[in-house]
Protein backbone atom coordinates (compact mmCIF):
# COMPACT_ATOMS: atom_id res chain seq x y z
CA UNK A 1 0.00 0.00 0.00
CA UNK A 2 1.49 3.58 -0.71
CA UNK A 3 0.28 6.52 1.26
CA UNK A 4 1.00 9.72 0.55
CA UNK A 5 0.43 12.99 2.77
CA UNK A 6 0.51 16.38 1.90
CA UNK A 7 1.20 18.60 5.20
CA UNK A 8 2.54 17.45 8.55
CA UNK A 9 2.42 19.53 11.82
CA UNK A 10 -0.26 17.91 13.98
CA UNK A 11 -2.93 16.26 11.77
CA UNK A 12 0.05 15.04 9.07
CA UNK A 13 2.33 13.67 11.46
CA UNK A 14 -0.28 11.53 13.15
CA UNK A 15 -1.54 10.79 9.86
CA UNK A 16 1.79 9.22 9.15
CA UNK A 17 2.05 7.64 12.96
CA UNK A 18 -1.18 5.81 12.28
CA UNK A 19 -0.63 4.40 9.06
CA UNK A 20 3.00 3.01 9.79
CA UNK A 21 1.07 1.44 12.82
CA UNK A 22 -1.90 0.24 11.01
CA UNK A 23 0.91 -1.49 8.21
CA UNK A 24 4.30 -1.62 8.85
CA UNK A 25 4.81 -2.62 4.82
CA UNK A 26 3.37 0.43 3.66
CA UNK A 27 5.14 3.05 1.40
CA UNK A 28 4.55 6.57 3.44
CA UNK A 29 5.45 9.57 1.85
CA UNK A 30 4.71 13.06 3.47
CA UNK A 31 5.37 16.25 1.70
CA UNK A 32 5.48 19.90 3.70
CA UNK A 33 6.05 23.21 2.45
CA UNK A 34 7.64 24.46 5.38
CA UNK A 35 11.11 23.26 7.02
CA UNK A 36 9.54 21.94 10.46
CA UNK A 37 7.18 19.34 10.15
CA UNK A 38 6.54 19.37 13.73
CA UNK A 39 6.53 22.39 16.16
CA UNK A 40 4.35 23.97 18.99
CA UNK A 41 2.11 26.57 17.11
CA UNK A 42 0.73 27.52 21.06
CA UNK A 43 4.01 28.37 22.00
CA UNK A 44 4.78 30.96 19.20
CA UNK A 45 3.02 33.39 22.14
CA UNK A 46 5.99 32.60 25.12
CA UNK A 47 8.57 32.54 22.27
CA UNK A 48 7.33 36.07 21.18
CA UNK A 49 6.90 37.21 24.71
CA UNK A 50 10.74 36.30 25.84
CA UNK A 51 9.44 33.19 28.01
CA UNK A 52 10.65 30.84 25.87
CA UNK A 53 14.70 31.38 24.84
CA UNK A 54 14.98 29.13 21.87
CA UNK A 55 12.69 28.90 19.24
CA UNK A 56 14.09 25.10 18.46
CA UNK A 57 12.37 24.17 21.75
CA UNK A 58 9.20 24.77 20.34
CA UNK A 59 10.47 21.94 17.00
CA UNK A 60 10.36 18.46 19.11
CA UNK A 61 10.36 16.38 16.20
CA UNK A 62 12.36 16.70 12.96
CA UNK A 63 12.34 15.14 9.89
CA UNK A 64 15.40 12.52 10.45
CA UNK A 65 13.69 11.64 13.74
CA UNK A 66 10.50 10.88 12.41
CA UNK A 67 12.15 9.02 9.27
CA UNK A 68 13.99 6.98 12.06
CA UNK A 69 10.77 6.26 14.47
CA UNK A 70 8.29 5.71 11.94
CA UNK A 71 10.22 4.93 8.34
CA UNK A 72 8.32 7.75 6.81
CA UNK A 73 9.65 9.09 3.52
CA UNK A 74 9.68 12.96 4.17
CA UNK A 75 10.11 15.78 1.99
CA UNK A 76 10.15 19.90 3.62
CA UNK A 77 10.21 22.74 1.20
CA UNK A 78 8.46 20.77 -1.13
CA UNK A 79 4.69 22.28 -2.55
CA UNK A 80 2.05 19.95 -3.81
CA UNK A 81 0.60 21.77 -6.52
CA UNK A 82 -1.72 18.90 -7.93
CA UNK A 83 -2.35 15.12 -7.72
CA UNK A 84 -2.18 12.65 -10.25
CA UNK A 85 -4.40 9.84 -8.83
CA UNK A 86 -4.42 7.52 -12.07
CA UNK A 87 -3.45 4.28 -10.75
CA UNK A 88 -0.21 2.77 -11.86
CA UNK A 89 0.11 -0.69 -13.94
């Protein structure tokens, strides 16, 4: 089975999570637009406001981690501008 995700953050990243869990043979590809495909959008606030020193604290998983812990094939900077769903074969 292939999967393929466009987005990460919270809903693409558990996306991802679930699928490797639900099939640990599947091919799962996520694409992101942005570098960080995981950070704390509700601490942008404390960052902004000095309470928070590093902005990195806010990015708990990268890209290499979650390629590690889930086998994920992950691609930042990367914008999906259309889908061709034809299948293949």
């Amino acid at each position: 089975m292939k999967v393929l995700i466009i987005g990460s953050v919270a809903a693409g990243t558990s996306v991802a999570a679930k699928a490797r869990r639900n099939d640990e043979n599947a091919e799962i590809t996520l694409y992101n637009a942005d570098y960080d495909i995981s950070y704390s959008i509700c601490g942008i606030p404390y960052f902004l406001g000095g309470e928070v020193d590093e902005l990195e604290t806010l990015t708990p998983r990268s890209a290499a981690w979650f390629k590690k812990r889930y086998n994920v094939d992950i691609f930042t900077r990367h914008e999906v501008t259309s889908i061709d769903a034809k299948p293949l074969g």
